[in-house]
Protein backbone atom coordinates (compact mmCIF):
# COMPACT_ATOMS: atom_id res chain seq x y z
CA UNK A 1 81.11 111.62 110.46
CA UNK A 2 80.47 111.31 108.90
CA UNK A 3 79.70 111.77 105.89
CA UNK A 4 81.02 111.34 102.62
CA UNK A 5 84.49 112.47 101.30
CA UNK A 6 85.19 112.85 98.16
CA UNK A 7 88.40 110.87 98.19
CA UNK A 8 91.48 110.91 96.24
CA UNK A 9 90.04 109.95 92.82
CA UNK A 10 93.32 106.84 92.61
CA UNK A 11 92.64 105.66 96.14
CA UNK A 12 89.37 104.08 96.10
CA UNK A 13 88.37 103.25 99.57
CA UNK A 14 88.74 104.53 102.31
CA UNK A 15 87.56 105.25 105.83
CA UNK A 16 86.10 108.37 104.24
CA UNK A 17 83.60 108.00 107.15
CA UNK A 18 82.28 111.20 107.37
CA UNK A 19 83.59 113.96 105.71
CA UNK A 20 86.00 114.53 102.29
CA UNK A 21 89.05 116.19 102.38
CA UNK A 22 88.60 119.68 100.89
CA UNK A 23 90.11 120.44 97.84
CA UNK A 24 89.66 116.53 96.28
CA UNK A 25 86.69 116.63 94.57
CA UNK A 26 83.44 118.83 94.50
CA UNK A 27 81.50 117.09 97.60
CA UNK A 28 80.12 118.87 100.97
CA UNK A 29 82.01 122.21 101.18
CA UNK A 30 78.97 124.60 100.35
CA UNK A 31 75.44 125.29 101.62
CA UNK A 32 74.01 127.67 103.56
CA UNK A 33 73.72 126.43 107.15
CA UNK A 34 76.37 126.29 109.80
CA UNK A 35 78.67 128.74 111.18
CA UNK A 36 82.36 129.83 111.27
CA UNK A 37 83.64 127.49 114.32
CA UNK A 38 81.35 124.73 113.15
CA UNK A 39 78.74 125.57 115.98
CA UNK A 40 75.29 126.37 115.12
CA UNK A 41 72.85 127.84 117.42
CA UNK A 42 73.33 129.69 120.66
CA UNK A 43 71.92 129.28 124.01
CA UNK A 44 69.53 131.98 123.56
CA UNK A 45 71.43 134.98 125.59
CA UNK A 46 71.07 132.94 128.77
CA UNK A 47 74.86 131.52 129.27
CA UNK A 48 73.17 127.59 129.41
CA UNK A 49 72.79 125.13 126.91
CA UNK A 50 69.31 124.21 125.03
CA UNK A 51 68.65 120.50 124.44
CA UNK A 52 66.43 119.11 121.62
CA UNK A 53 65.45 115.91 123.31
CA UNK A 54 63.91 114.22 120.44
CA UNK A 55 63.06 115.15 116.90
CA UNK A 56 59.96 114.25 114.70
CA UNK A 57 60.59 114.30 110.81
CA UNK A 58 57.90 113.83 108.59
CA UNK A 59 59.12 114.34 105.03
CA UNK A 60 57.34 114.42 101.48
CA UNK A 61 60.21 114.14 99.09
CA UNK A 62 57.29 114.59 95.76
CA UNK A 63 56.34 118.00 96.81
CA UNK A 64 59.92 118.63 98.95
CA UNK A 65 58.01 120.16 102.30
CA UNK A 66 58.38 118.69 105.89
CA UNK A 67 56.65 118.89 109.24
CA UNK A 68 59.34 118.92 112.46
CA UNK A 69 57.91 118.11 115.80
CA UNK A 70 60.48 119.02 118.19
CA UNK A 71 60.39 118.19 122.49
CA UNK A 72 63.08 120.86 123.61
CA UNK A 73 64.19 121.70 126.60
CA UNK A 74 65.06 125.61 126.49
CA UNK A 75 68.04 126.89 128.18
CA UNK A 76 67.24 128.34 131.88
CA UNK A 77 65.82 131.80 132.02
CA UNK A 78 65.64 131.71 127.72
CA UNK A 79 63.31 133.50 126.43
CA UNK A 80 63.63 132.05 122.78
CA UNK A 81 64.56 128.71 121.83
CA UNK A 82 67.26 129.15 118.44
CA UNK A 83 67.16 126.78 115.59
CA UNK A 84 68.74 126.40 112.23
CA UNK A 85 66.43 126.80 109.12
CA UNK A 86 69.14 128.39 107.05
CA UNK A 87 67.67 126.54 103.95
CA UNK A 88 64.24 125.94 104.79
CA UNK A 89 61.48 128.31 103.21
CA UNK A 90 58.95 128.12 106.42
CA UNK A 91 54.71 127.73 106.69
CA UNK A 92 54.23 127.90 109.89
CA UNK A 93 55.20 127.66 113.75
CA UNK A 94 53.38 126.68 117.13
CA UNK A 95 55.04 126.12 121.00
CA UNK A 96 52.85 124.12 122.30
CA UNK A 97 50.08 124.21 119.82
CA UNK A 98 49.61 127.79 119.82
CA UNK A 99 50.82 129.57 116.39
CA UNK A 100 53.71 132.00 116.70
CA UNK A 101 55.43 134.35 114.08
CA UNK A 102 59.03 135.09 114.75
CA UNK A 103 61.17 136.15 111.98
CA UNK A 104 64.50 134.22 111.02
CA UNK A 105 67.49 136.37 111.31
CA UNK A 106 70.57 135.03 109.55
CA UNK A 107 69.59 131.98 108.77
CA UNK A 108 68.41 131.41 112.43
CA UNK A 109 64.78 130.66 113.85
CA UNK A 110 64.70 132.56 117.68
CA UNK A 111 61.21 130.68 118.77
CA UNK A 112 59.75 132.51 121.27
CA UNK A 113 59.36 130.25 124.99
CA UNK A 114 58.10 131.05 128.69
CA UNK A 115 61.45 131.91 130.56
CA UNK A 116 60.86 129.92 133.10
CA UNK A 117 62.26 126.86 131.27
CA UNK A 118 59.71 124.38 130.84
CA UNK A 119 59.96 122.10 128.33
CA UNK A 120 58.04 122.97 124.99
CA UNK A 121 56.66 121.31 122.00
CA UNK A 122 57.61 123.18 118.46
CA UNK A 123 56.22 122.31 115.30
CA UNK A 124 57.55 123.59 112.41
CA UNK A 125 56.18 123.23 108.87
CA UNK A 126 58.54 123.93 105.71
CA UNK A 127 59.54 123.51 102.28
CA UNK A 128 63.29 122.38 101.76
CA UNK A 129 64.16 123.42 98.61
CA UNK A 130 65.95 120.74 95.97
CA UNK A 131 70.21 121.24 96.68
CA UNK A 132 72.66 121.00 93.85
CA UNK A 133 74.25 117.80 93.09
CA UNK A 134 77.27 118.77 93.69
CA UNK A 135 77.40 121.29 96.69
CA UNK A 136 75.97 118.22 98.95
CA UNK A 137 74.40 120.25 101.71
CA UNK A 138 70.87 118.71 101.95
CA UNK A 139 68.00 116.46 99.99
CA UNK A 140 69.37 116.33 96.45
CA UNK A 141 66.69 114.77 94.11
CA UNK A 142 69.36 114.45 91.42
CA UNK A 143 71.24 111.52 93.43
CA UNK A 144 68.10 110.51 95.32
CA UNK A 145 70.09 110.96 98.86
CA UNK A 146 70.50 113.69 101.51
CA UNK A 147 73.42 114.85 103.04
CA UNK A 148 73.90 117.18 105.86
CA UNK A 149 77.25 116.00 107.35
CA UNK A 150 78.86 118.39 109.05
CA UNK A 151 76.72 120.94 109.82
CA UNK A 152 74.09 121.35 107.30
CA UNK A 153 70.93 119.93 108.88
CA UNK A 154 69.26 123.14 108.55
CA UNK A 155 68.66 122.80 104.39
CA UNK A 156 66.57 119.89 105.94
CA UNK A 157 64.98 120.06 108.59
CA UNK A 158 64.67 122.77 111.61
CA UNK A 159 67.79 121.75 114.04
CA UNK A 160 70.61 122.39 116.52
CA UNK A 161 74.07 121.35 114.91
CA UNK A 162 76.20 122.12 117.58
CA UNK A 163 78.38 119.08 118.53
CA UNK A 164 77.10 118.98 122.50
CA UNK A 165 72.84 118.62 121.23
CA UNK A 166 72.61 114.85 120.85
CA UNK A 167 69.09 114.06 119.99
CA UNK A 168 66.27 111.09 119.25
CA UNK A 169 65.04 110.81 116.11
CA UNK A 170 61.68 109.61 114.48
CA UNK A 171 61.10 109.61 111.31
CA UNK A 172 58.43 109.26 108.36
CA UNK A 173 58.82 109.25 104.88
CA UNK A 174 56.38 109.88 101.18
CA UNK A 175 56.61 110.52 98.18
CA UNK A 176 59.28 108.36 96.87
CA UNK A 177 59.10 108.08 92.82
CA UNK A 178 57.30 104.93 91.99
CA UNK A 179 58.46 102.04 91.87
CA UNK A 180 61.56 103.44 93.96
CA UNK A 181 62.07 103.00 97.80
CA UNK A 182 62.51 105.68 100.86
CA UNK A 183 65.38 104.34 102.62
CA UNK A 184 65.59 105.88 105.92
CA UNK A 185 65.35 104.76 109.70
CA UNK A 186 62.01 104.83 111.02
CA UNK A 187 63.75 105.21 114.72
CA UNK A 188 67.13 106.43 115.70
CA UNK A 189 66.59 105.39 119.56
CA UNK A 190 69.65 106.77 121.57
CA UNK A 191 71.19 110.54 121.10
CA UNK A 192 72.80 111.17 118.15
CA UNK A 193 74.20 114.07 116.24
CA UNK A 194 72.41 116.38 114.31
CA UNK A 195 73.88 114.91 110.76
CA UNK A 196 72.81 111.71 111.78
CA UNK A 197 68.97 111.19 109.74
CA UNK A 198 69.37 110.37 105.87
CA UNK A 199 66.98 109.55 103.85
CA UNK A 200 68.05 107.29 100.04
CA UNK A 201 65.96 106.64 97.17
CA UNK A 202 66.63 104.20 94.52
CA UNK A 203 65.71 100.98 93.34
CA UNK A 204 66.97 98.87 96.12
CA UNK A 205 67.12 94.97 96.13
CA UNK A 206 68.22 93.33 99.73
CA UNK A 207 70.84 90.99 100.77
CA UNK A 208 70.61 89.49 104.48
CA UNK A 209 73.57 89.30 106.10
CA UNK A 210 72.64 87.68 109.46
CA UNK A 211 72.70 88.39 113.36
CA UNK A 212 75.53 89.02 115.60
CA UNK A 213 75.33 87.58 118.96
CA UNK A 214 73.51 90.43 120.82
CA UNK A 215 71.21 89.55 118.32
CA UNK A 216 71.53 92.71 116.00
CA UNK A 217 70.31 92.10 112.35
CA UNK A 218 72.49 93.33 109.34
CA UNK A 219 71.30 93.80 105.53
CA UNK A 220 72.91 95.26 102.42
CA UNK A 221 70.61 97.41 100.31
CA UNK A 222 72.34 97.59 97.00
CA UNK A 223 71.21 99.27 93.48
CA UNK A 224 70.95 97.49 90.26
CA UNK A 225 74.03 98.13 88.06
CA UNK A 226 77.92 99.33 89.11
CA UNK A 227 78.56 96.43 91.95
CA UNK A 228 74.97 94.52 91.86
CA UNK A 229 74.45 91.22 94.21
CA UNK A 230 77.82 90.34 93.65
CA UNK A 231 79.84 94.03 94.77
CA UNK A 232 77.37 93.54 97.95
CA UNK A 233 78.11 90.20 98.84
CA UNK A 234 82.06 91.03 98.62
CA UNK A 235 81.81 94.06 100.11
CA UNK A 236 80.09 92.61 103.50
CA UNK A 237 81.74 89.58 103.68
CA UNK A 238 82.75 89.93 107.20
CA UNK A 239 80.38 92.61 107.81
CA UNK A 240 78.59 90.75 110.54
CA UNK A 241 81.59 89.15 112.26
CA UNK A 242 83.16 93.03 112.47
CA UNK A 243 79.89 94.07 114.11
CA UNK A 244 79.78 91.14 116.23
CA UNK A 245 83.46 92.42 117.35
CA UNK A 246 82.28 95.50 118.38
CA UNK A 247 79.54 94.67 120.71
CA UNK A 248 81.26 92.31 122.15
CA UNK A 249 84.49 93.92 122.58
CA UNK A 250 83.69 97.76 123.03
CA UNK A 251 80.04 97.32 124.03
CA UNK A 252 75.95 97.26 123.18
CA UNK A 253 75.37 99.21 120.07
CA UNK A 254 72.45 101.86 120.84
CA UNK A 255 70.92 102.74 117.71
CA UNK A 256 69.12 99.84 117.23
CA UNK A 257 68.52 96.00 116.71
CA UNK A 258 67.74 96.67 112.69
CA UNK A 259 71.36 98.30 110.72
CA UNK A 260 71.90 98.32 107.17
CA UNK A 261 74.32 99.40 104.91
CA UNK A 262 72.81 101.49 101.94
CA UNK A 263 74.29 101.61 98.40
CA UNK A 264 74.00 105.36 96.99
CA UNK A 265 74.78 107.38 94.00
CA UNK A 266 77.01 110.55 94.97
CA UNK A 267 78.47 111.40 91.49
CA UNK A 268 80.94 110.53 89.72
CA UNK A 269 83.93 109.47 91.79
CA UNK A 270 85.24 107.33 95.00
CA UNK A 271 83.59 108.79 97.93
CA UNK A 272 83.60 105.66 100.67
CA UNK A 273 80.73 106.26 103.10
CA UNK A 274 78.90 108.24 105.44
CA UNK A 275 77.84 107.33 109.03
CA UNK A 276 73.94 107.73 108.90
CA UNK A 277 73.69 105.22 111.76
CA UNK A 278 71.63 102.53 112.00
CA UNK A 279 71.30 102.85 107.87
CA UNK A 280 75.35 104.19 106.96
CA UNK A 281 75.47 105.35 103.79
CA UNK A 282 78.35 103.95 101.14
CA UNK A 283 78.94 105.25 97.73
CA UNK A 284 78.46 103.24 94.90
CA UNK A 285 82.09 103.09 93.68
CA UNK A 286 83.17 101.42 97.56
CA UNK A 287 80.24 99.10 97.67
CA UNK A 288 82.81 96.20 96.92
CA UNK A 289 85.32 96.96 99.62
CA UNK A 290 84.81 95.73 102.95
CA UNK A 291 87.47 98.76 104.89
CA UNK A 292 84.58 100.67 104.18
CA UNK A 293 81.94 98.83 105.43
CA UNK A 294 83.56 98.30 108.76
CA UNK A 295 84.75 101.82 109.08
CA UNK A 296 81.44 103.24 108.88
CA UNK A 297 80.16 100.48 111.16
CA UNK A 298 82.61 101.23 113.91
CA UNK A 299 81.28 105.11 113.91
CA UNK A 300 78.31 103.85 115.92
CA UNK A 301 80.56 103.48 118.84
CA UNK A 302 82.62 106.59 117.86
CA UNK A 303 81.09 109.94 116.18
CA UNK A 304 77.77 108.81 116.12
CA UNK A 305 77.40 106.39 119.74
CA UNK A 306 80.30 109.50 121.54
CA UNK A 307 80.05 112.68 119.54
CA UNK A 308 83.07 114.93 119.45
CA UNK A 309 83.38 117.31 121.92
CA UNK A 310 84.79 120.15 119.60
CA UNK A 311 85.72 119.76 115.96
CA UNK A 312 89.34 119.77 116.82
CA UNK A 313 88.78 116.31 118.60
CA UNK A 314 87.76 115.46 114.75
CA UNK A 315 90.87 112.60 115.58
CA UNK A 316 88.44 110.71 118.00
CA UNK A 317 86.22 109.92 115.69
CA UNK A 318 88.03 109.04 112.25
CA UNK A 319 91.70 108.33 113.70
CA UNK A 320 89.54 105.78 116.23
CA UNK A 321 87.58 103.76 114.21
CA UNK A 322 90.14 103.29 111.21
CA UNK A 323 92.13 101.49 114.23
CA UNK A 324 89.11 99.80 115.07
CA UNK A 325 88.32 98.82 111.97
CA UNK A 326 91.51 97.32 111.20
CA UNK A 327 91.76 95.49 114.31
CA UNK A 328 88.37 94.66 113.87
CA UNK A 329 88.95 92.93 110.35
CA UNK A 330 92.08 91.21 111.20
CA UNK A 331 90.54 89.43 114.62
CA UNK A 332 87.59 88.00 112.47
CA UNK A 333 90.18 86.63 109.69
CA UNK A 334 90.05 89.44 107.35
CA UNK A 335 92.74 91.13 105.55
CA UNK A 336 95.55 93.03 107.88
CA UNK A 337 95.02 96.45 106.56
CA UNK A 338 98.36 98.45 108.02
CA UNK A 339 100.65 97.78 104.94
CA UNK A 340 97.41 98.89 102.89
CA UNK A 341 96.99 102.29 104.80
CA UNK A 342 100.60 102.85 104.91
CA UNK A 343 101.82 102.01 101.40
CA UNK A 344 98.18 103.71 100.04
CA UNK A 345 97.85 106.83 102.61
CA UNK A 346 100.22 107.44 105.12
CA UNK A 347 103.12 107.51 102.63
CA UNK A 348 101.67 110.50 100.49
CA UNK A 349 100.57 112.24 102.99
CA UNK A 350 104.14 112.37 105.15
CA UNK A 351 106.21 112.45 101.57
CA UNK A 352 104.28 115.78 100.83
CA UNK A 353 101.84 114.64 97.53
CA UNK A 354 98.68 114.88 100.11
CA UNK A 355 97.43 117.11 103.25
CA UNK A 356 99.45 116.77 106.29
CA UNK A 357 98.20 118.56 109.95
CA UNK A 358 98.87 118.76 113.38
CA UNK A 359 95.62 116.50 113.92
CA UNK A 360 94.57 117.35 116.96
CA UNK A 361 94.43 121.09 118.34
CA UNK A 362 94.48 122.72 121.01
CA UNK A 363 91.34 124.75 120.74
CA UNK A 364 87.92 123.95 120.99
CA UNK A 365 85.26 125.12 118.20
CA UNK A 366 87.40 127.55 116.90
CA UNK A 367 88.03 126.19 113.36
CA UNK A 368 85.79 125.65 110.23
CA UNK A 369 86.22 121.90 109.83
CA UNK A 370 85.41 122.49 106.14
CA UNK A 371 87.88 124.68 105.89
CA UNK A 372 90.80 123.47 107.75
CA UNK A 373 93.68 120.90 107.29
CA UNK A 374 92.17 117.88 109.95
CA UNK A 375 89.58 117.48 107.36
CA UNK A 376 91.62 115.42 105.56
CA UNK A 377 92.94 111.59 105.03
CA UNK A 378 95.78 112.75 107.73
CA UNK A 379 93.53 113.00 110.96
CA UNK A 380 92.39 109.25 109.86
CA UNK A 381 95.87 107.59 108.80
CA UNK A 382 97.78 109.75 111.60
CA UNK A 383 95.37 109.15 114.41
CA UNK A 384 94.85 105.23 113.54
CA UNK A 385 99.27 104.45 113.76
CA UNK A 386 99.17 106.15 117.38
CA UNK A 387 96.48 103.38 117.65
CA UNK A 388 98.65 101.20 116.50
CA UNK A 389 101.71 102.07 118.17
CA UNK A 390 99.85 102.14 121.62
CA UNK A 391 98.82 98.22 121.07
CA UNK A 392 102.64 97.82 119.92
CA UNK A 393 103.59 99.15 123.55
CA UNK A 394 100.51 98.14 125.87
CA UNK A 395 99.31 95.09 124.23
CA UNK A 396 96.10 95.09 121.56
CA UNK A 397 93.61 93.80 124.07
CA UNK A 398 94.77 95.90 126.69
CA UNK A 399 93.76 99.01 124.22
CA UNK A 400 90.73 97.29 123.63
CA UNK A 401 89.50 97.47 126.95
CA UNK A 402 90.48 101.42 127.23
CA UNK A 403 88.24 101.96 123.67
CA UNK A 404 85.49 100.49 125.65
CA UNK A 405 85.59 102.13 129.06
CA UNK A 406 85.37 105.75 127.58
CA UNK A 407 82.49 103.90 124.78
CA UNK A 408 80.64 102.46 127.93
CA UNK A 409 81.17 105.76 130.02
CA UNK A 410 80.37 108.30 127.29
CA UNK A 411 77.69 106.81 125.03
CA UNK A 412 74.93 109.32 124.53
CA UNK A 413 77.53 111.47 125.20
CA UNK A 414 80.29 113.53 123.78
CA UNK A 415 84.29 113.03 124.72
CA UNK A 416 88.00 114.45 123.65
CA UNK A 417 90.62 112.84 122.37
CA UNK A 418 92.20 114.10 125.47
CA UNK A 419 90.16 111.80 127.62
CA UNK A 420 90.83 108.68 125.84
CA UNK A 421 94.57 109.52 126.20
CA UNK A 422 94.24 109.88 129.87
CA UNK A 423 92.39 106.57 130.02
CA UNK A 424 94.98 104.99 128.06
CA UNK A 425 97.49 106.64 130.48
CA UNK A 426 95.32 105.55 133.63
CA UNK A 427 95.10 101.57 132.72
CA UNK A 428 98.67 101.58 131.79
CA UNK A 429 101.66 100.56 133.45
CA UNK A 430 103.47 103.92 134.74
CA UNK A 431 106.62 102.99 132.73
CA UNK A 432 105.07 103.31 130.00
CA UNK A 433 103.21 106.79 130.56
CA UNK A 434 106.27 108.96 129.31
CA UNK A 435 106.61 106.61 125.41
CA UNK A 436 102.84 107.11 125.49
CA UNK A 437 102.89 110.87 125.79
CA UNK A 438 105.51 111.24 123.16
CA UNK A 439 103.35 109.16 120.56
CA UNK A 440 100.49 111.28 121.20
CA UNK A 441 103.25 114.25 120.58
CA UNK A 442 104.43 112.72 117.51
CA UNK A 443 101.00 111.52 115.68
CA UNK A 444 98.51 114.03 116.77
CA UNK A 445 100.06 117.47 118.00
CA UNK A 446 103.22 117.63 115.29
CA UNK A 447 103.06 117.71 111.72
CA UNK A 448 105.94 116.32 110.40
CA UNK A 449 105.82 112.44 110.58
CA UNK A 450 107.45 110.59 112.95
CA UNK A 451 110.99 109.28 111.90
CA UNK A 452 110.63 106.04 110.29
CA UNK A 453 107.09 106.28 110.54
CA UNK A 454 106.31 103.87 107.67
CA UNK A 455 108.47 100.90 109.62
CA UNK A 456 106.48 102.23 112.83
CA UNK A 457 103.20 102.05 111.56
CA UNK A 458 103.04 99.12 109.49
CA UNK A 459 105.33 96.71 112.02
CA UNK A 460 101.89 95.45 113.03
C-alpha cells in the first residue's frame, strides 16, 4: 500500500507494493503526521465515525501551497470535524464559505461544525513545506514525487488517514518545472484510501500498452535514462493481459477507464512500487521487471479497491495480491514466479538472514505498522504460500472465485483477512475446513515456518 519499500538492496524486485520493510534502507519511516496505532483523526468526542466523502486538491508545486475543498460528513452530534495538517503551515479556513479560526493542536485541525450533523463544505488553504529526500513523508522536490504511504497525507494535504475514511478524489495540478510534466490523476472516482493521490514530475515520454476487454486503457510513462523505451517495454510486457485477468476474473476495476504505470526516481536503491491507483508508482531500478508491475496492479482490487480494516490485516493486502499476481502472470503465459519467491524471499526470511512475524494479529489498530515486524517481505512471501497452498487443496479457480466474492462484496469498502478466510471456509468442501484452518495457523498466526515449507510453497 502501498507505497514504496526500500527493499533488500540484492533482491531487486519485489511486490514492495506499498510499504518497505524497516530497517532496509532509509525510505518512509519519518514525518510528522500519523499516530501511534496507525490511526489518525478521531470522531470528534461523539463515539461515531466522520466521513470525508470526496476531496478537492489543487496543488502549485512552484510556490509549494495548496487549496483542499473537502464535502464531509461530520460524525452525529460533533461539534468539530478533526483533520490532519501535521505538516501543513495553514492560510486560511471556511465551513461553508464562512471563515473560521481554530487552532491546530498536535498536529490536528478540530474545524468547528453545527452539531446537528449536516454535511459541510471545508476549504482549507496551505503551504506544504518541501520534505527531505530521504524521510519520504510528503512532496519531495528533490525526486520530483510525493509520498504519503502509510499515514502521512497530512505533510500534503488536509486529511483523515484512518484506514475506515475511504474517499473521492479530484485533483489539479501547476507549477511543474518547464519543460517537465505533473503526473497525477485528474479523478480518482470510487473510495480510496487516504495515501492514495500522488503527484510525479519528470521528463516523461509514453508507451501505449493497449485495452483490456472491459475496455480499460494502460500506458507506461517512463524517464529518459536508467531503463528508457526499452526497460518499459520489458517491464509491461504482459501488463495488459494481467489487468485483463483481473477484471475478468475478480471483477470491474473502479478507479477508472485511464491507468498508468509511472517511472520515478526514489534514490538510490531497489524500491519496487507504490500503489497510487489509477497512476501506481514504480521505482526506477524495477521499471524492467514485470512482478512489479502486476503486483502493484492487483492492489486496485486489494488495498486500494478493499482497504484494510486494521493494520494488522496488513496480510490482505500484500500476502493477496503477490498470490494474485503470480497466478495472474502464469495464466497469461508469463513466468511461474513460486520457485522465484521461494529461492529469493521465503528462504531468508524462514532460515533467519531476514524479518520473520506472526503476520497476521490478533488486534486491531494497536500497532505502528512502521514500527512493527508485518512491515516486512514476510507478511508478502508468508501470506502469498497460504495462497498457494489453499489452490493446492481447493483447486486454483475455486480460490479465484472466493478472491472475487469478498472483491465484489467489499469494494469501496474495507475487509479482514479474517473474512476472506471464512469465505474460503464457506465455498469449501467441509473436509477440507480443518487442513484449511491449520494453514492459516501455520502461515499467518505462527512464526516459525512451516516444516518443509520451501517443498510446500514452491510445489506449485
Amino acid at each position: 500500500m502501498v507505497h514504496a519499500h526500500p527493499v533488500i538492496a540484492l533482491l531487486p524486485l519485489l511486490l514492495l507494493a506499498c510499504a518497505s520493510p524497516p530497517g532496509s534502507g532509509p525510505g518512509p519511516q519519518g514525518g510528522d503526521s500519523g499516530t501511534a496505532d496507525g490511526g489518525g483523526p478521531g470522531d470528534g468526542g461523539s463515539g461515531a465515525e466522520q466521513d470525508i466523502v470526496t476531496t478537492h486538491l489543487a496543488l502549485d508545486l512552484e510556490n509549494r501551497t495548496g487549496v483542499a475543498t473537502l464535502q464531509v460528513q461530520p460524525a452525529a452530534g460533533a461539534s468539530t470535524v478533526l483533520l490532519d495538517v501535521s505538516g501543513l503551515d495553514l492560510r486560511g479556513v471556511t465551513v461553508d464559505g464562512v471563515a473560521v479560526g481554530p487552532e491546530v493542536r498536535d498536529g490536528m485541525l478540530p474545524v468547528p461544525v453545527d452539531p446537528g450533523g449536516a454535511p459541510v463544505q471545508i476549504e482549507v488553504a496551505y503551504d506544504f513545506p518541501a520534505r527531505s529526500d530521504v524521510d519520504f513523508d510528503g512532496w519531495m522536490p528533490g525526486l520530483g514525487v510525493s509520498f504519503t504511504w502509510p499515514y502521512f497525507c497530512g505533510n500534503l494535504y488536509p486529511c483523515d488517514p484512518q484506514l475506515r475514511d475511504g474517499v473521492r478524489y479530484t485533483m489539479e495540478v501547476t507549477g511543474a518545472p518547464a519543460g517537465q510534466r505533473a503526473i497525477f490523476p485528474a479523478r480518482i472516482p470510487s473510495d480510496a484510501p487516504s495515501y492514495m493521490p500522488a503527484v510525479a514530475v519528470g521528463d516523461y515520454q509514453e508507451l501505449a500498452l493497449g485495452t483490456t476487454s472491459a475496455g480499460t486503457t494502460l500506458r507506461a510513462l517512463y524517464l529518459p535514462g536508467a531503463s528508457g523505451l526499452e526497460g518499459a517495454q520489458a517491464g509491461t510486457e504482459l501488463l495488459v493481459d494481467v489487468f485483463d485477468y483481473f477484471e475478468r476474473v475478480y471483477g470491474p476495476y473502479s478507479f477508472g477507464a485511464d491507468v498508468a504505470t509511472v517511472e520515478v526516481d526514489w534514490g538510490a536503491d531497489s524500491w519496487g512500487g507504490m500503489e497510487h491507483h489509477p497512476y501506481f508508482h514504480v521505482g526506477r531500478f524495477d521499471f524492467d521487471d514485470g512482478e512489479v508491475h502486476a503486483h502493484e496492479a492487483a492492489h486496485g482490487w486489494f488495498g486500494d479497491g478493499v482497504r484494510i480494516g486494521c493494520w494488522e490485516d496488513f496480510v490482505l493486502s500484500e500476502g493477496t495480491v503477490t498470490y494474485m499476481a503470480a497466478r495472474a502472470t502464469e495464466q497469461v503465459g508469463g513466468r511461474e514466479l513460486w520457485s522465484y519467491y521461494v529461492e529469493g524471499f521465503l528462504i531468508p526470511i524462514c532460515e533467519g538472514l531476514d524479518v520473520n512475524t506472526v503476520v497476521l494479529p490478533e488486534t486491531c489498530n494497536e500497532i505502528d505498522l512502521l514500527h512493527h515486524d508485518i512491515w516486512s517481505l514476510a507478511t508478502y512471501m508468508k501470506g502469498a504460500c497460504f495462497y498457494e497452498e489453499v489452490a493446492d487443496l481447493v483447486g486454483a479457480d475455486l480460490l479465484d472465485e472466493v478472491i472475487a466474492e469478498l472483491y465484489q462484496e467489499r469494494v469501496g469498502g474495507t475487509a479482514r483477512m479474517q473474512d476472506m478466510i471464512d469465505r474460503i471456509l464457506a465455498r469449501t468442501d467441509p473436509s477440507h475446513h480443518a487442513a484449511i484452518e491449520t494453514l492459516a495457523e501455520e502461515w499467518l498466526r505462527t512464526e516459525a515456518c512451516p516444516k518443509d515449507y520451501a517443498e510446500r510453497c514452491g510445489a506449485h
